[in-house]
PDB file of N, CA and C in Angstrom:
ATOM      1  N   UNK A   1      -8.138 -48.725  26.580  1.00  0.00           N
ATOM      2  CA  UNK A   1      -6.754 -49.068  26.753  1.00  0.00           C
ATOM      3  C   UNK A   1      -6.674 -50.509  27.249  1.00  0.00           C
ATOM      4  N   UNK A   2      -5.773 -51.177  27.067  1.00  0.00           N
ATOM      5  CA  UNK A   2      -5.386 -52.843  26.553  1.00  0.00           C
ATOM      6  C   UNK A   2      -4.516 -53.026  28.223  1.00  0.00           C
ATOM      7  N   UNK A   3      -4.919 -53.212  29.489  1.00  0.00           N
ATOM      8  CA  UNK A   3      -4.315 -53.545  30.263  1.00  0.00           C
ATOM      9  C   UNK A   3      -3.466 -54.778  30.557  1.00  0.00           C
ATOM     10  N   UNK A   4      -4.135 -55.675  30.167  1.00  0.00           N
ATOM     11  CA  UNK A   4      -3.346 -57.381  30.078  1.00  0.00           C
ATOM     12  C   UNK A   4      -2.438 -57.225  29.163  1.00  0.00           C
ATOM     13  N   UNK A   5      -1.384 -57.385  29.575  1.00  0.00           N
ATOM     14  CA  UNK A   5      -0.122 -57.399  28.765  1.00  0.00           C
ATOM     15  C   UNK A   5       0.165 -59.032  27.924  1.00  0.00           C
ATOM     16  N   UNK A   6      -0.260 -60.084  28.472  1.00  0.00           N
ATOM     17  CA  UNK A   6      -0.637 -61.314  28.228  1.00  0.00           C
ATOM     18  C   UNK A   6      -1.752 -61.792  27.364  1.00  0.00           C
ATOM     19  N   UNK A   7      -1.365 -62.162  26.305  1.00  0.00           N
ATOM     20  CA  UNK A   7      -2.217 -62.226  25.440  1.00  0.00           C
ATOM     21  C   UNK A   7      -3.399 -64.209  25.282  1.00  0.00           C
ATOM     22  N   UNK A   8      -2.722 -64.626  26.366  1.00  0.00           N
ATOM     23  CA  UNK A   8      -3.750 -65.806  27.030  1.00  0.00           C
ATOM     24  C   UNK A   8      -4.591 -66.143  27.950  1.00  0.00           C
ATOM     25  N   UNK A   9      -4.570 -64.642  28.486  1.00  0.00           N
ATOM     26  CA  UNK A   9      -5.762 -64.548  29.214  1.00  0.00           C
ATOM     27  C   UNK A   9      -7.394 -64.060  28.534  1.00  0.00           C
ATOM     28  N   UNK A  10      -6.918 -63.775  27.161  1.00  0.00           N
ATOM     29  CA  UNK A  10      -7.562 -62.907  26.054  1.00  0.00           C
ATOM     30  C   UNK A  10      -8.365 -63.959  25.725  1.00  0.00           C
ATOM     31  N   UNK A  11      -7.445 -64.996  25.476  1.00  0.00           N
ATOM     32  CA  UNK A  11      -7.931 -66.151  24.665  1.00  0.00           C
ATOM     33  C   UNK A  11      -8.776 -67.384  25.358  1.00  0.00           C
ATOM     34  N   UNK A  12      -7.776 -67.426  26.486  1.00  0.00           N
ATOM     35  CA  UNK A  12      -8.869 -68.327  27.562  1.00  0.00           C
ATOM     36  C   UNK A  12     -10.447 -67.658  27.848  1.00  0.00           C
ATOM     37  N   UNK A  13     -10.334 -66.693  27.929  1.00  0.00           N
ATOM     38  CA  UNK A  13     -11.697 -65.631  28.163  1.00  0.00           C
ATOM     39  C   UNK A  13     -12.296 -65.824  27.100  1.00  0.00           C
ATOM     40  N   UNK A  14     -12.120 -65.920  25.607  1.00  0.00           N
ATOM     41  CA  UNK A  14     -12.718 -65.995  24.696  1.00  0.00           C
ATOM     42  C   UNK A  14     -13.476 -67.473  24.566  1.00  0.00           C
ATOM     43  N   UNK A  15     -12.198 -68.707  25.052  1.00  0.00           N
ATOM     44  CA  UNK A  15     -13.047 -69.897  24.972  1.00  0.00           C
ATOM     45  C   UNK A  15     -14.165 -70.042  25.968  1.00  0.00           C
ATOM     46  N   UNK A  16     -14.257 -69.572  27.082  1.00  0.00           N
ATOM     47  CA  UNK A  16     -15.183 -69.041  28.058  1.00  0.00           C
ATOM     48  C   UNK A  16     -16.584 -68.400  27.604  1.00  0.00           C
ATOM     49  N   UNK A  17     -16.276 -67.589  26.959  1.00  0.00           N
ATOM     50  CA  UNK A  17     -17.502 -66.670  26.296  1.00  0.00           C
ATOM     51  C   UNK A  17     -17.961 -67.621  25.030  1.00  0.00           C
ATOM     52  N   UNK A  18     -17.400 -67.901  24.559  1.00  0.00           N
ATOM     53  CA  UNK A  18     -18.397 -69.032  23.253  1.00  0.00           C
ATOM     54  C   UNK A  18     -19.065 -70.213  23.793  1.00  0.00           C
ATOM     55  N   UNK A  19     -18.261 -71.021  24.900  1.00  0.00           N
ATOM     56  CA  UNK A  19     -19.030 -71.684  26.052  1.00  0.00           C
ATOM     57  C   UNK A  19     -19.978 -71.628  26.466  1.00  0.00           C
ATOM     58  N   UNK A  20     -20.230 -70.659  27.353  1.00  0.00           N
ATOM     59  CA  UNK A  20     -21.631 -70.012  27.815  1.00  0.00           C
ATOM     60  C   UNK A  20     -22.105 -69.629  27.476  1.00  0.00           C
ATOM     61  N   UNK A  21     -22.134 -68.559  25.950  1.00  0.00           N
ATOM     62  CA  UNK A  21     -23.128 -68.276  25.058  1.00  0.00           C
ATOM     63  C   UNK A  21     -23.815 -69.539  24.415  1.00  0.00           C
ATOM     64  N   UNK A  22     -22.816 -70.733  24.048  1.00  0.00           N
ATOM     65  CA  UNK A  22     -23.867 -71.830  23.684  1.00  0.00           C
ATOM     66  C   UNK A  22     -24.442 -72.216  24.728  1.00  0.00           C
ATOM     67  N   UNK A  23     -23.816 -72.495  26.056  1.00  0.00           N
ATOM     68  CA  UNK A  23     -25.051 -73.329  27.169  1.00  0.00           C
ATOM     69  C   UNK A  23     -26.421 -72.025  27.305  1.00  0.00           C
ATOM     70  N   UNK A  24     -25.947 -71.126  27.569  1.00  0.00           N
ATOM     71  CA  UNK A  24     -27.272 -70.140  27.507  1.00  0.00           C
ATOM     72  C   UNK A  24     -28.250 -70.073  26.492  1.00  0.00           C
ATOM     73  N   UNK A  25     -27.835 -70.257  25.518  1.00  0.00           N
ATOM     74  CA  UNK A  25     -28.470 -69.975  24.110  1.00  0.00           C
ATOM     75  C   UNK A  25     -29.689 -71.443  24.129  1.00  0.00           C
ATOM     76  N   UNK A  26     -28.983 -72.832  24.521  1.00  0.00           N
ATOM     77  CA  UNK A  26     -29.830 -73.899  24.451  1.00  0.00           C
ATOM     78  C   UNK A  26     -30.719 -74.189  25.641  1.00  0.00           C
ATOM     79  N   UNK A  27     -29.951 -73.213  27.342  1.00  0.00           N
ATOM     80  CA  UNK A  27     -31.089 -73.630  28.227  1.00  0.00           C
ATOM     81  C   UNK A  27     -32.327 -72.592  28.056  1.00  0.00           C
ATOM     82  N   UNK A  28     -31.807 -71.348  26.828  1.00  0.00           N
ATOM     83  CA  UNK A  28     -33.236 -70.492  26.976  1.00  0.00           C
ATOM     84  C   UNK A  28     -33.858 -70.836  25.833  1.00  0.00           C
ATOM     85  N   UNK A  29     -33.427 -71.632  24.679  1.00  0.00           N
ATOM     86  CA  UNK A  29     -34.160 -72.937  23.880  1.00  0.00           C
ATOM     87  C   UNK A  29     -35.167 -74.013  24.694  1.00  0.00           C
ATOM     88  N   UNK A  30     -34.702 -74.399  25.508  1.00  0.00           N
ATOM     89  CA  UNK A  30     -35.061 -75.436  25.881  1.00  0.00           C
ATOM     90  C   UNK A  30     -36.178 -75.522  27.238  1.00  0.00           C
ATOM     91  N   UNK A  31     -36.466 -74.428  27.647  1.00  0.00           N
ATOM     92  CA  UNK A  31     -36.847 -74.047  29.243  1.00  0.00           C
ATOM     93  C   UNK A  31     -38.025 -73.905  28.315  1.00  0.00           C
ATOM     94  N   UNK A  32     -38.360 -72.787  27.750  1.00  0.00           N
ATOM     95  CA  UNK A  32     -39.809 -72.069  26.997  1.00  0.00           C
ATOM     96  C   UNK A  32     -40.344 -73.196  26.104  1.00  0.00           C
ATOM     97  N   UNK A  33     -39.130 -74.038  25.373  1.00  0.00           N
ATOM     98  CA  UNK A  33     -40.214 -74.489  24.351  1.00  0.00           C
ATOM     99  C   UNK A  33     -40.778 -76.241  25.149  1.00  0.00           C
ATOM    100  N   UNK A  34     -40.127 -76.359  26.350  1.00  0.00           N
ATOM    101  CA  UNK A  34     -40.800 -77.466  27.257  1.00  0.00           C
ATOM    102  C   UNK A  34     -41.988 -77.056  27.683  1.00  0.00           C
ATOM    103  N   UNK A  35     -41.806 -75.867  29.062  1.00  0.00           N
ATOM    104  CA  UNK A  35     -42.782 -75.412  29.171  1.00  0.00           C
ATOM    105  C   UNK A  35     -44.001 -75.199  28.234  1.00  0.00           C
ATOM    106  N   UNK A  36     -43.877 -74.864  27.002  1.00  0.00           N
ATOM    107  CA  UNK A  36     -44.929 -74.696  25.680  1.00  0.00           C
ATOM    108  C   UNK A  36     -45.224 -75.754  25.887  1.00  0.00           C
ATOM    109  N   UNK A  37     -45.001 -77.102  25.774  1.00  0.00           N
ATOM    110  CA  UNK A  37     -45.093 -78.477  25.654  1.00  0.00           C
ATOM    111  C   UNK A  37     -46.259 -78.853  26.346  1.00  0.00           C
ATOM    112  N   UNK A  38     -45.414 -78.670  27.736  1.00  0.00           N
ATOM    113  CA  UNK A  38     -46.353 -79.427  28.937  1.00  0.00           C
ATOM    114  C   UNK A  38     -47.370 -78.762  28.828  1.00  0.00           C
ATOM    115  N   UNK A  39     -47.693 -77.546  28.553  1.00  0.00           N
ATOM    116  CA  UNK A  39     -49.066 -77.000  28.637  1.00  0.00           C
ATOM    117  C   UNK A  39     -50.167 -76.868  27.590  1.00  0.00           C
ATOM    118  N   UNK A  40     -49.408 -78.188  26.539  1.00  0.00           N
ATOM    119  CA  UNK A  40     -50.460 -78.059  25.355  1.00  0.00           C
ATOM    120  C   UNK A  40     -50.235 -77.395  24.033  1.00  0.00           C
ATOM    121  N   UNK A  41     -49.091 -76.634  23.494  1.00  0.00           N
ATOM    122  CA  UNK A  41     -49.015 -76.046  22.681  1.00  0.00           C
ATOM    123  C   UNK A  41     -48.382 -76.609  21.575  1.00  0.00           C
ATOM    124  N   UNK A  42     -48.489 -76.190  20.189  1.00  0.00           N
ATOM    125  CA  UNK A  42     -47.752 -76.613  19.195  1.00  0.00           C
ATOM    126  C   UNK A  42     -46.579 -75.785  19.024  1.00  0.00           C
ATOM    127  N   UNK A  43     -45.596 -75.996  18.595  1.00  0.00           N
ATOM    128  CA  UNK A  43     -44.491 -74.552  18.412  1.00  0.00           C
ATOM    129  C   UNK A  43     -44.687 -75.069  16.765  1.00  0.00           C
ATOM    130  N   UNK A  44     -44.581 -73.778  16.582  1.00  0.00           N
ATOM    131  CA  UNK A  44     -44.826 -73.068  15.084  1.00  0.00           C
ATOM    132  C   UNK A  44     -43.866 -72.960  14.442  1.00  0.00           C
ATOM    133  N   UNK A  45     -43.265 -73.419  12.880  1.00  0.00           N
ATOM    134  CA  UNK A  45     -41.983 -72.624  12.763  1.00  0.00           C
ATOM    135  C   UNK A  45     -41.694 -72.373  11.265  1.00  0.00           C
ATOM    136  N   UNK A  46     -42.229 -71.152  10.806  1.00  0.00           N
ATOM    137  CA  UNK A  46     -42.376 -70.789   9.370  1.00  0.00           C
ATOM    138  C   UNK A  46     -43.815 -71.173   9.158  1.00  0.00           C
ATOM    139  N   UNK A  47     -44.953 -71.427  10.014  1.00  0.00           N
ATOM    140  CA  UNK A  47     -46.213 -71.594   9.780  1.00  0.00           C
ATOM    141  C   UNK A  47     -46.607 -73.760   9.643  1.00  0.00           C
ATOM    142  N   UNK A  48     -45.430 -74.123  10.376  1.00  0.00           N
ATOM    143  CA  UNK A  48     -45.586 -75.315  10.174  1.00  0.00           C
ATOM    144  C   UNK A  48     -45.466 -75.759  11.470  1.00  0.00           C
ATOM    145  N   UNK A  49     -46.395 -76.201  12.053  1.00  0.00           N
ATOM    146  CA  UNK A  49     -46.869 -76.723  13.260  1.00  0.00           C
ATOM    147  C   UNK A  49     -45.865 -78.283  13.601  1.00  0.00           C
ATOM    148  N   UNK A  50     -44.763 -77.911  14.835  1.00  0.00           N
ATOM    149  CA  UNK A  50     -44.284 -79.278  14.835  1.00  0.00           C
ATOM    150  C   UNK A  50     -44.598 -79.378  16.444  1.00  0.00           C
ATOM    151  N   UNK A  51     -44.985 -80.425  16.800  1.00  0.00           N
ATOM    152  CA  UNK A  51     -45.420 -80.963  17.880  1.00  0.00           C
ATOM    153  C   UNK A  51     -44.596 -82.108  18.551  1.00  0.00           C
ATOM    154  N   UNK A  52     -44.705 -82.080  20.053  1.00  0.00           N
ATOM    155  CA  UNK A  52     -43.976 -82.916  20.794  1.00  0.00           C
ATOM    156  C   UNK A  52     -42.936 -82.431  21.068  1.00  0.00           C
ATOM    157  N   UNK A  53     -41.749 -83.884  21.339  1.00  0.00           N
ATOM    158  CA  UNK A  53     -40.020 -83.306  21.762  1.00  0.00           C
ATOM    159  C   UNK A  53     -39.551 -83.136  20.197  1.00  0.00           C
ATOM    160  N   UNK A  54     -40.307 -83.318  18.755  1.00  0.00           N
ATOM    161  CA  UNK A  54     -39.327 -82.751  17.955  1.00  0.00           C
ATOM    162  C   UNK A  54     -39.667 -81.616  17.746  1.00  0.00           C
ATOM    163  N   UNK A  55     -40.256 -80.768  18.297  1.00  0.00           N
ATOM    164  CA  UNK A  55     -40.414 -79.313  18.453  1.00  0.00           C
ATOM    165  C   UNK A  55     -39.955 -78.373  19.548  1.00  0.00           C
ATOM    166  N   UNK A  56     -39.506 -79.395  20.158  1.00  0.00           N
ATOM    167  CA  UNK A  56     -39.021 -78.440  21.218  1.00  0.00           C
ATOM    168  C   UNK A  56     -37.652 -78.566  21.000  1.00  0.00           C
ATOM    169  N   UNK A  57     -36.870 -79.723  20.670  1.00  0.00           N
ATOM    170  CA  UNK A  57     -35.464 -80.105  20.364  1.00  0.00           C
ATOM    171  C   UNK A  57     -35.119 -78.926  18.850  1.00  0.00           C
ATOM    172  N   UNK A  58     -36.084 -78.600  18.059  1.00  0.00           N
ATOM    173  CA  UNK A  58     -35.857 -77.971  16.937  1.00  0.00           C
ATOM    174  C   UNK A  58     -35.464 -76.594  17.549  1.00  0.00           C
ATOM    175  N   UNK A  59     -36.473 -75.613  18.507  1.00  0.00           N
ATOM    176  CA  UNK A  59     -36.243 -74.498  19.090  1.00  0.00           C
ATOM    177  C   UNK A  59     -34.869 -74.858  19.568  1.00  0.00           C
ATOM    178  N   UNK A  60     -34.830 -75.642  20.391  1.00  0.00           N
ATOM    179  CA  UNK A  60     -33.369 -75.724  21.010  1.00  0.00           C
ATOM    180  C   UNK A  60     -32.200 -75.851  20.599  1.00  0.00           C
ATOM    181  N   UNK A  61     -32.019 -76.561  19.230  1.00  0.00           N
ATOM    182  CA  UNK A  61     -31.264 -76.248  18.405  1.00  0.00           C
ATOM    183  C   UNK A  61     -30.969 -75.097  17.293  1.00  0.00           C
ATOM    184  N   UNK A  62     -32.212 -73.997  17.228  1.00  0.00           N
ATOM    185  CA  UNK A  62     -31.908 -73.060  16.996  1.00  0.00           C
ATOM    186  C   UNK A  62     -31.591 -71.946  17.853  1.00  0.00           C
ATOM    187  N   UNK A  63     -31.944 -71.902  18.970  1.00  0.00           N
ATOM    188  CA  UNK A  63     -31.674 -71.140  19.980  1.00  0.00           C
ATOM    189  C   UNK A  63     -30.211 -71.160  20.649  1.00  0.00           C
ATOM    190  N   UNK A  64     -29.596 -72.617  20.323  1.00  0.00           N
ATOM    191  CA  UNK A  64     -27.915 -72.874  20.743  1.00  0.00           C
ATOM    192  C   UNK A  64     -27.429 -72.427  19.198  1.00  0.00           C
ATOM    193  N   UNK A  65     -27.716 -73.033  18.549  1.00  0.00           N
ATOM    194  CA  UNK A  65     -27.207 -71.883  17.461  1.00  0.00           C
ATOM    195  C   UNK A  65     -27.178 -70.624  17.079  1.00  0.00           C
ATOM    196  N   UNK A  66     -28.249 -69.759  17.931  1.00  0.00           N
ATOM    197  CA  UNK A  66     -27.925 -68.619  17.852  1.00  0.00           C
ATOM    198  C   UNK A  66     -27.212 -68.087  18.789  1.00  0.00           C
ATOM    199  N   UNK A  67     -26.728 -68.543  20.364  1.00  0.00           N
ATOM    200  CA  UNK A  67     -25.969 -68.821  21.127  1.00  0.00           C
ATOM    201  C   UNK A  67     -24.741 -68.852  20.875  1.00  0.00           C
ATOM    202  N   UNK A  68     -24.336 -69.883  19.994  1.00  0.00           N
ATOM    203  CA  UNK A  68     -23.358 -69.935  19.235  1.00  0.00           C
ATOM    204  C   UNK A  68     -22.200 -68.820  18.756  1.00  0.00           C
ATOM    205  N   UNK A  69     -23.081 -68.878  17.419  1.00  0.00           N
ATOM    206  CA  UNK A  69     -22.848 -67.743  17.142  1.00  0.00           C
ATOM    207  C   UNK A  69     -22.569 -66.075  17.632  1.00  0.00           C
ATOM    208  N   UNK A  70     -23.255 -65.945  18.282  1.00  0.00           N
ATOM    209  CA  UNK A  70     -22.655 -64.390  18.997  1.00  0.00           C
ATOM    210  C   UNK A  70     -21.856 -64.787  19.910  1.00  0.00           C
ATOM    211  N   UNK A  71     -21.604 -66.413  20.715  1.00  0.00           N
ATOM    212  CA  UNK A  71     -20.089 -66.507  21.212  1.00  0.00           C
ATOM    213  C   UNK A  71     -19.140 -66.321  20.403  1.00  0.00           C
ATOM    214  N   UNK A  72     -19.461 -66.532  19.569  1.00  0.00           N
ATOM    215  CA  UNK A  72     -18.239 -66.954  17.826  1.00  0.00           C
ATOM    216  C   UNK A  72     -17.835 -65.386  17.612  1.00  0.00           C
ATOM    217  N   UNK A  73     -18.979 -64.226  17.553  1.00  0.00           N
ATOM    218  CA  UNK A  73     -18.640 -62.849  17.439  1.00  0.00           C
ATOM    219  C   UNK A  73     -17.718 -62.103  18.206  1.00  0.00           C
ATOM    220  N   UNK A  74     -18.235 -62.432  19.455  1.00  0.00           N
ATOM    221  CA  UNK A  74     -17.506 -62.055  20.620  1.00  0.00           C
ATOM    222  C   UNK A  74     -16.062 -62.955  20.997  1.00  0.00           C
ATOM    223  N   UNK A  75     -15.910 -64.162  20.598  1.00  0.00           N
ATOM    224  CA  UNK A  75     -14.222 -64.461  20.570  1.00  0.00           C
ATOM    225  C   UNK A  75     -13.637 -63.751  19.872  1.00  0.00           C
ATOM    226  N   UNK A  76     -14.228 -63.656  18.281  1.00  0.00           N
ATOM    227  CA  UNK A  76     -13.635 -63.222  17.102  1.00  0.00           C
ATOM    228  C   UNK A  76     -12.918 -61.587  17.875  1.00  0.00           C
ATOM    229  N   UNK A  77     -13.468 -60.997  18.757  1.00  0.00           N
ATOM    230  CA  UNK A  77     -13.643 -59.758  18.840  1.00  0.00           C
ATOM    231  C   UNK A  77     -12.042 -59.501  20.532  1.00  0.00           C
ATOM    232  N   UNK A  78     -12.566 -60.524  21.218  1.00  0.00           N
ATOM    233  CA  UNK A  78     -11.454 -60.659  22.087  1.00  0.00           C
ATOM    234  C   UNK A  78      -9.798 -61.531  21.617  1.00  0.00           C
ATOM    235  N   UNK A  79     -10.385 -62.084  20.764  1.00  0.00           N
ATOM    236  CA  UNK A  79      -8.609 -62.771  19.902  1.00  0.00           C
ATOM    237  C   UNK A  79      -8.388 -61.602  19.332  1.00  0.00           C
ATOM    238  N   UNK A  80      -9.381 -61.086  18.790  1.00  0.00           N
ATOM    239  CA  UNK A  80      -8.318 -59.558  18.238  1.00  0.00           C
ATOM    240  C   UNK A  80      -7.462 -58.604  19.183  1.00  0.00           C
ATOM    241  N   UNK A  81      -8.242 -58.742  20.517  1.00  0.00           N
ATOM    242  CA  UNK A  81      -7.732 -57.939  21.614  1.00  0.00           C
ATOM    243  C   UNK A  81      -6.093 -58.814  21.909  1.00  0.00           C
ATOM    244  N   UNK A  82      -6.831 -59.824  21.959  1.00  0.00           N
ATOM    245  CA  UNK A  82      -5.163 -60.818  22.033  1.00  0.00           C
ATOM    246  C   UNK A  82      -4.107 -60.366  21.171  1.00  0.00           C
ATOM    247  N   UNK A  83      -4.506 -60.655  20.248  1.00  0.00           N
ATOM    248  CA  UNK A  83      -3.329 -60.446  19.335  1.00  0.00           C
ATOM    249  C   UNK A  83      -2.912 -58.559  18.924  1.00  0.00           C
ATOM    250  N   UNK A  84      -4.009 -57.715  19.603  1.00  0.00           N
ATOM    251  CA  UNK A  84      -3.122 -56.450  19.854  1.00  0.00           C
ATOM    252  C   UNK A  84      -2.031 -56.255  21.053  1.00  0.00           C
ATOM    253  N   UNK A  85      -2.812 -57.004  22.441  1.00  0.00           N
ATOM    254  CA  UNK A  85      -2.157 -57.039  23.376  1.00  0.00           C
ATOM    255  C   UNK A  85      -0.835 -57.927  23.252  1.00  0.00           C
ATOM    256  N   UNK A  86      -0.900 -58.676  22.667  1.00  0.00           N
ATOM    257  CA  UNK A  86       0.913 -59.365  22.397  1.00  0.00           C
ATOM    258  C   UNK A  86       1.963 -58.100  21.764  1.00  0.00           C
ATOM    259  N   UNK A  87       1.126 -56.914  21.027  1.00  0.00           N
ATOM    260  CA  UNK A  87       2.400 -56.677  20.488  1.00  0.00           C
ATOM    261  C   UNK A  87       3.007 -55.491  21.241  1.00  0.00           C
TER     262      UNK A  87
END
């Protein structure tokens, strides 16, 4: 049951949640594939060995993109709540 009768609190919450799913998505990109770094490792990706910061910037940009995205799911999913709760 749809308690907020206000349908911009729906929406502010939603820009909230795509927010922090991208900052989360790139600091847990970015924490592991440093760490990998400093300690010597290559990160791998499809069997192709990329080394240095353009391997770790690559994880991290896929990791905020997958971040992304399930913020993107989860707005999609609370604007709907919005726009039931308006009516």
């Amino acid at each position: 049951m749809v308690t907020i009768k206000d349908s911009g609190a729906w929406i502010s919450l939603s820009w909230l949640i795509l927010k922090w799913s991208t900052l989360v998505g790139l600091l847990l990109g970015f924490v592991p594939a440093a760490l990998s770094m400093a300690s010597g490792n290559t990160i791998s990706v499809n069997g192709v060995g990329i080394g240095g910061w353009t391997g770790v910037w690559v994880v991290t940009l896929a990791c905020g993109l997958g971040g992304f995205l399930f913020g993107a799911i989860w707005a999609l999913v609370l604007r709907a709540i919005a726009i039931a709760s308006g009516r």
